[in-house]
Protein backbone atom coordinates (compact mmCIF):
# COMPACT_ATOMS: atom_id res chain seq x y z
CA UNK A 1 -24.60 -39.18 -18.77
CA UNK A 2 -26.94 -41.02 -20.81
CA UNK A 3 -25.77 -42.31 -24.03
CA UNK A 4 -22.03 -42.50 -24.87
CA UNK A 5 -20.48 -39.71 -26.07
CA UNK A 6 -23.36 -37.49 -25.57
CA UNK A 7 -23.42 -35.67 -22.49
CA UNK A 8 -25.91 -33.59 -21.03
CA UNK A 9 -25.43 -29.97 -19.28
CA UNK A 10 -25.16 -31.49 -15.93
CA UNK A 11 -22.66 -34.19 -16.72
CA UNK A 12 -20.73 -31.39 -18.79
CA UNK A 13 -20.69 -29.00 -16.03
CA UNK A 14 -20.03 -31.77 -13.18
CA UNK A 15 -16.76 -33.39 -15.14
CA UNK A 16 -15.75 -29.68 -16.29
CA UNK A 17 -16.29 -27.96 -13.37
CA UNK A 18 -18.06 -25.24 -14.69
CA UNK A 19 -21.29 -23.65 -14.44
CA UNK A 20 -24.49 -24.45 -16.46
CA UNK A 21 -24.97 -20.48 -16.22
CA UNK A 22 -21.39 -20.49 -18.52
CA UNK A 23 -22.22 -23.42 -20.19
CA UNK A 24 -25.52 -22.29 -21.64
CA UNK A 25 -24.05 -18.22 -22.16
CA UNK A 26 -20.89 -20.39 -24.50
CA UNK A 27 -23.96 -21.94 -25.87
CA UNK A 28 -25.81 -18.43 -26.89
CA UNK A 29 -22.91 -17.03 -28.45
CA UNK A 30 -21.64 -20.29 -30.14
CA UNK A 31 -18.27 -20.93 -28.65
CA UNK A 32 -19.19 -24.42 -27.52
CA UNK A 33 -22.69 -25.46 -29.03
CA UNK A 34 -25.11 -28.16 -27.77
CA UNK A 35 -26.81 -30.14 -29.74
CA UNK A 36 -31.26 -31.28 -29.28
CA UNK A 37 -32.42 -34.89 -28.82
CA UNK A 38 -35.00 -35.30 -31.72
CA UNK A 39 -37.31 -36.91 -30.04
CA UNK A 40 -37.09 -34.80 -26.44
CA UNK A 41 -35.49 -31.43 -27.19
CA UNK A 42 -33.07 -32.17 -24.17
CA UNK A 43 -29.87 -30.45 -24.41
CA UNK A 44 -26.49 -32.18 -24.97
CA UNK A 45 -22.82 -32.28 -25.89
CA UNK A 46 -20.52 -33.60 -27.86
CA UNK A 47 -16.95 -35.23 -26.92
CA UNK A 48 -15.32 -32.54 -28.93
CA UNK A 49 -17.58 -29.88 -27.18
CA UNK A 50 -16.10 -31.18 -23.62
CA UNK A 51 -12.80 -30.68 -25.11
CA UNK A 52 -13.39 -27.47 -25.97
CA UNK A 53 -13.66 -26.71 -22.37
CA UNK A 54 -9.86 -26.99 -21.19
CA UNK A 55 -9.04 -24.86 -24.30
CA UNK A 56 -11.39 -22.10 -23.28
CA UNK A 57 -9.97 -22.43 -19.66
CA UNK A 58 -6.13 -22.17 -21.08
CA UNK A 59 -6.95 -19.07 -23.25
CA UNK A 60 -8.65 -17.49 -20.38
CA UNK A 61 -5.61 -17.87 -18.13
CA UNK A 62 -4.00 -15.99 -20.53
CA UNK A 63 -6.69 -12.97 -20.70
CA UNK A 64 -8.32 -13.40 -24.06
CA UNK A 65 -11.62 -12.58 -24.02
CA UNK A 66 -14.37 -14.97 -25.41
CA UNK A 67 -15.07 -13.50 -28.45
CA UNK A 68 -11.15 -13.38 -28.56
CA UNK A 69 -11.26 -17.62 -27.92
CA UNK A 70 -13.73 -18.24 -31.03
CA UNK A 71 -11.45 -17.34 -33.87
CA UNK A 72 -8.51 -19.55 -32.10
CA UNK A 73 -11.27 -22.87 -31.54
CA UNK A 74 -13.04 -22.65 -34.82
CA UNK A 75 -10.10 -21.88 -37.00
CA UNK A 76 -11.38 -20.04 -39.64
CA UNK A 77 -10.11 -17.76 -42.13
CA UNK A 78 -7.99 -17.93 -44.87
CA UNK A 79 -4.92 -17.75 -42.56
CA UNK A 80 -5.35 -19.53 -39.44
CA UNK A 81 -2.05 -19.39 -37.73
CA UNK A 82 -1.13 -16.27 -39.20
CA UNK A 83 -4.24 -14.55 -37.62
CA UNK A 84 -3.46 -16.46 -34.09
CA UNK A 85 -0.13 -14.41 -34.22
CA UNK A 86 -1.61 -11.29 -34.47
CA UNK A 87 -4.02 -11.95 -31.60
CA UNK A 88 -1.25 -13.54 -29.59
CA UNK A 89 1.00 -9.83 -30.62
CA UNK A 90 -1.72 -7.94 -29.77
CA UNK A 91 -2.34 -9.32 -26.08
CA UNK A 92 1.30 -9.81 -25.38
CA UNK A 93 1.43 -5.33 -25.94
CA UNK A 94 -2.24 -5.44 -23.81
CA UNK A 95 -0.10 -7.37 -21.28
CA UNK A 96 2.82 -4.90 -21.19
CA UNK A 97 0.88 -2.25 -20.96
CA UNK A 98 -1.36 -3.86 -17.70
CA UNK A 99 2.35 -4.96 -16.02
CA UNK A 100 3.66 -1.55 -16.50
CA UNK A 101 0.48 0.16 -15.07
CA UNK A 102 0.95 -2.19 -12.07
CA UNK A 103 4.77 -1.62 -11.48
CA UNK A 104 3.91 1.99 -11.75
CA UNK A 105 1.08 1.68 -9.08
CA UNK A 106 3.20 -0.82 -6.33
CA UNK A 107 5.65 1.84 -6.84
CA UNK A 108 3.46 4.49 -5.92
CA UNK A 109 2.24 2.65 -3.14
CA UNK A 110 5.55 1.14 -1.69
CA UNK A 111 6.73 4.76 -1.70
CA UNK A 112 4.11 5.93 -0.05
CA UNK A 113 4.21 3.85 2.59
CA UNK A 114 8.31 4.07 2.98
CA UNK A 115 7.90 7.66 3.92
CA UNK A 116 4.81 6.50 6.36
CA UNK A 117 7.39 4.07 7.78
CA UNK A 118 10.20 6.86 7.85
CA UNK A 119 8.26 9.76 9.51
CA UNK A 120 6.73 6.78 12.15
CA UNK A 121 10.32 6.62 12.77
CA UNK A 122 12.01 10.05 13.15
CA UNK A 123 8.83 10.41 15.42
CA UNK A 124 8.85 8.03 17.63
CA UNK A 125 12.36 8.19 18.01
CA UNK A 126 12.69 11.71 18.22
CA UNK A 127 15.24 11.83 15.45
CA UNK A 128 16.21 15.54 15.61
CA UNK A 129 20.12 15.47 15.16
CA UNK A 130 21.78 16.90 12.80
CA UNK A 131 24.34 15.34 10.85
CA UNK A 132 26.43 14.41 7.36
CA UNK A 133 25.22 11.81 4.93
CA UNK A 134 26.27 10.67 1.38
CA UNK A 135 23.02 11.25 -0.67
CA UNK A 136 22.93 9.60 -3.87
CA UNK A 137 22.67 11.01 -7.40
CA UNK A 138 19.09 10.66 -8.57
CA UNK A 139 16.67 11.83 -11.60
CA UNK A 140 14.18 13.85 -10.44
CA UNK A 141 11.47 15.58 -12.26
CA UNK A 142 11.15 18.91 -12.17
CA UNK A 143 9.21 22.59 -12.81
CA UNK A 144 10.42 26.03 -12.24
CA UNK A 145 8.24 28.16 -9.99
CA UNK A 146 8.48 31.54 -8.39
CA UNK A 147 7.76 30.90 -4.73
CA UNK A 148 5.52 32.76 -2.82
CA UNK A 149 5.58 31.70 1.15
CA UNK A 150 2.33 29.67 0.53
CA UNK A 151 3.79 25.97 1.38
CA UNK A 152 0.77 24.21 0.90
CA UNK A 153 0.34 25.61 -2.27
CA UNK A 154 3.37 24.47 -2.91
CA UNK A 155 3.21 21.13 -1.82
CA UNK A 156 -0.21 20.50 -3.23
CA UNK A 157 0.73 21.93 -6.64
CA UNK A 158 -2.03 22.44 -8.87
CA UNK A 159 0.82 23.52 -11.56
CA UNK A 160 2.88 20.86 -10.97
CA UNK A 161 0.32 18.23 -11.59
CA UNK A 162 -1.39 19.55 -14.64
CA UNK A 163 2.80 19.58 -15.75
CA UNK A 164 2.74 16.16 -14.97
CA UNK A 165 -0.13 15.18 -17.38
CA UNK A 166 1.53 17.95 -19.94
CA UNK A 167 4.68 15.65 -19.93
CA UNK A 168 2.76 12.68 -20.02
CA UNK A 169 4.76 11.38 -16.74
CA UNK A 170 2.99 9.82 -13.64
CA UNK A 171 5.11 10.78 -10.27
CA UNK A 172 5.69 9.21 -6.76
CA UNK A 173 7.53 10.00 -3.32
CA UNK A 174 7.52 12.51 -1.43
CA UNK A 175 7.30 16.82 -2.77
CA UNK A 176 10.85 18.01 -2.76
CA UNK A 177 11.72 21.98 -2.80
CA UNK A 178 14.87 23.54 -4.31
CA UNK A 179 15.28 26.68 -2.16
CA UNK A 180 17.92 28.63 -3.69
CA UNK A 181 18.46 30.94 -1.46
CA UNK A 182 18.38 30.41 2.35
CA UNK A 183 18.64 33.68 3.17
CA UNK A 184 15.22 34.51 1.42
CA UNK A 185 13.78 31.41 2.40
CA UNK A 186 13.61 32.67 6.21
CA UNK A 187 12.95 35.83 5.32
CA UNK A 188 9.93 35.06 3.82
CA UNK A 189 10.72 36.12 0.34
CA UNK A 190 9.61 35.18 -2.84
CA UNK A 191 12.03 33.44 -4.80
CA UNK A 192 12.80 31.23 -7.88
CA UNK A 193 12.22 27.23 -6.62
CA UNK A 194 12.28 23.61 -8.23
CA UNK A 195 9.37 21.71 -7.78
CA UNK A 196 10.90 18.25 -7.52
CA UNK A 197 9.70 14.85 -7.66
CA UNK A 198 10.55 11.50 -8.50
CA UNK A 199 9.38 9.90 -11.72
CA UNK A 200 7.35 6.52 -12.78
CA UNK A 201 8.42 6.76 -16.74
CA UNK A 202 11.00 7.69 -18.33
CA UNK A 203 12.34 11.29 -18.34
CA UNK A 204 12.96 13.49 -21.17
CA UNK A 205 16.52 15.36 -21.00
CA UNK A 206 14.24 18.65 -20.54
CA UNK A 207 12.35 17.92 -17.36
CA UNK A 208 14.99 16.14 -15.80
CA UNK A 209 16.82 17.34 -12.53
CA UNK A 210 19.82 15.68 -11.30
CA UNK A 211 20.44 15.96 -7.49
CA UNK A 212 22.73 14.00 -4.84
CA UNK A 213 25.93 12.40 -5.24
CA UNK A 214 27.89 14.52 -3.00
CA UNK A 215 27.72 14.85 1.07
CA UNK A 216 25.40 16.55 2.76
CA UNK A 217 24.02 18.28 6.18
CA UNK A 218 20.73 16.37 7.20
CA UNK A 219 18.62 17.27 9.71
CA UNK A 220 14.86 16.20 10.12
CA UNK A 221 12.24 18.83 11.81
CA UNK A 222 9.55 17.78 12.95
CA UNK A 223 5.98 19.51 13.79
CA UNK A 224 4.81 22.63 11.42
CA UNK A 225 5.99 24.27 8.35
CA UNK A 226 6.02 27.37 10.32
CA UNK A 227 8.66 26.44 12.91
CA UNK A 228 11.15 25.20 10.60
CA UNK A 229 13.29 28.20 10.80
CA UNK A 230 14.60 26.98 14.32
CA UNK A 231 15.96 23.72 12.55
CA UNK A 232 17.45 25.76 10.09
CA UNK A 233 19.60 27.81 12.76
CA UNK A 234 20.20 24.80 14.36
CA UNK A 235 21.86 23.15 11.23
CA UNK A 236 23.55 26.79 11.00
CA UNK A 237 25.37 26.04 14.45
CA UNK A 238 26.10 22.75 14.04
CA UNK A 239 28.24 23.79 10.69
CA UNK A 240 29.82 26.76 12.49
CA UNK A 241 30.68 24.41 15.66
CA UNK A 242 32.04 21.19 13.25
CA UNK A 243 33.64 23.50 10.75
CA UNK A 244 31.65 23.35 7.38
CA UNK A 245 30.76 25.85 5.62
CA UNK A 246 26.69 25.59 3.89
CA UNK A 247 26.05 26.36 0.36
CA UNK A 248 23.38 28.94 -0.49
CA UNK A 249 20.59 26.80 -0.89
CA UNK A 250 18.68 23.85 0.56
CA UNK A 251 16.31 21.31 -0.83
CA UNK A 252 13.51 20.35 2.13
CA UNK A 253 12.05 17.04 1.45
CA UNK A 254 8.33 16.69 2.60
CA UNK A 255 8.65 13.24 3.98
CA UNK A 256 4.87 13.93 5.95
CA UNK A 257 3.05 16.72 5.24
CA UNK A 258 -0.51 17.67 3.87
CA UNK A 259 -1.09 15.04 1.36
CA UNK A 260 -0.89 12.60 4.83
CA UNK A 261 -2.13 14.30 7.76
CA UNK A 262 -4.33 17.82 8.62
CA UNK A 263 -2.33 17.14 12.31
CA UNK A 264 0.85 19.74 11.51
CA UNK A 265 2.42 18.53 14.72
CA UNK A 266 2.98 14.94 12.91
CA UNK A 267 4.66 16.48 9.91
CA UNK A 268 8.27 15.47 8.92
CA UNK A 269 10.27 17.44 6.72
CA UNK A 270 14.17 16.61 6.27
CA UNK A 271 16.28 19.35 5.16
CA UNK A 272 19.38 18.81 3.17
CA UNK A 273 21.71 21.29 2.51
CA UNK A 274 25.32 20.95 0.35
CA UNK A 275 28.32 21.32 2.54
CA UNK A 276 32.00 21.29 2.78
CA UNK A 277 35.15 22.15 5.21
CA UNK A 278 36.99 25.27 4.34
CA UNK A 279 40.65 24.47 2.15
CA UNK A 280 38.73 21.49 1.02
CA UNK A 281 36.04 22.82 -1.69
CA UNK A 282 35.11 26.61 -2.40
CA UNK A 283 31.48 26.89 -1.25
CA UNK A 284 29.60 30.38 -0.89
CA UNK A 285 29.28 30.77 3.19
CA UNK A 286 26.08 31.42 4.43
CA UNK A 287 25.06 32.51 7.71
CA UNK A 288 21.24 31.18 9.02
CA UNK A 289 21.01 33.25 12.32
């Protein structure tokens, strides 16, 4: 610092803390000018121009961009505050917008690794049981689709996700199918299925599924697609022996499957069925063997 209140670039960028590199590129584009000795050319700043500084550093915090800054610092226009309002609108939408992107993506993410964390689980502990839970009433997206025995296909839905982008919806957890008949589902015939999955936005009244709030048989598998029928006759004995009687569908949830893992003898896939004892509730009876 060499006369008083005229600083230099080094001073300014030592009692700012910022970069000569910034200090001369706020320089270029006029957001905090420097002024030229007379009689050396030297560079140097004002008192108000090292005010400036903690300003630019405030609005940055907040996101604006520097171009954004130089309306708010110079205050022109015939309007000044009224202008600052609409910039101030503008970012607080621009903000939204960035916090609902990110909810959307932890989401994605946290779900993801949930189901890593469940199938780790039902693996290591050899979680193969079957039994009755209370599953909860959820909102599911969903798309009709005739099924034709290909379960990747399925799973990896081409359809599904250009339907996604149709409905302007993003989607996270794991593939759910709505088998509606069990029956055709181990014989290995095509049916009518819901492609299910759990939504990031909001759903419209039309692509919205509705499925829990009732008890149900549970009963993970564990290994291929292919072998699945033997948990399915296992669940079928298990009713017969406890006294329930299985509805005509199932809904297999794909807690591990392609989208994780090419090893099929790490894939988990829980299958949930609707059941209820006989005198208690009128279900359709359904035999699995």
């Amino acid at each position: 610092m060499k006369d008083k209140g005229r600083y230099f670039i080094g001073d300014m960028s030592k009692i700012c803390n910022i970069s000569k590199k910034a200090l001369r590129y706020y320089d270029k584009i006029n957001l905090i000018p420097s002024h030229r000795h007379d009689y050396n050319n030297y560079r140097y700043y004002t008192y108000d121009a090292l005010l400036a500084v903690p300003v630019i550093k405030y609005y940055k915090q907040m996101g604006f961009k520097l171009e954004e800054m130089k309306e708010f610092i110079e205050g022109s226009g015939t309007n000044v505050y009224r202008s600052i309002q609409r910039s101030f609108q503008t970012k607080i939408k621009e903000l939204e917008e960035e916090q609902e992107q990110l909810r959307r993506r932890h989401d994605s993410v946290k779900d993801w690794y949930d189901l890593i964390l469940e199938a780790e689980t039902v693996i290591d502990n050899d979680i193969r049981e079957v039994s009755v839970k209370y599953v909860d009433s959820s909102k599911f997206l969903f798309m009709d689709q005739v099924y034709e025995n290909d379960l990747k296909d399925s799973i990896i839905n081409i359809e599904f996700t250009n339907f996604v982008e149709e409905v302007e919806n993003e989607i996270t957890g794991p593939v759910m199918i709505r088998f509606h008949s069990i029956n055709d589902r181990l014989e290995e015939r095509e049916q009518p299925v819901k492609i299910l999955q759990k939504a990031l936005a909001p759903l419209k009244q039309e692509n919205t599924y509705r499925f829990g709030g009732e008890m149900m048989v549970s009963c993970y598998h564990i290994g291929p697609h292919e072998e699945i029928h033997a948990t399915y006759r296992k669940i079928s004995l298990w009713a017969k022996d406890k006294g329930y009687e299985l509805a005509g569908g199932s809904i297999e949830r794909y807690v591990t499957d392609y989208w994780t893992t090419r090893n099929t003898a790490k894939f988990v896939t829980e299958i949930l069925i609707k059941a209820s004892r006989p005198g208690r509730r009128k279900s359709k009876d359904t035999s699995l063997q």
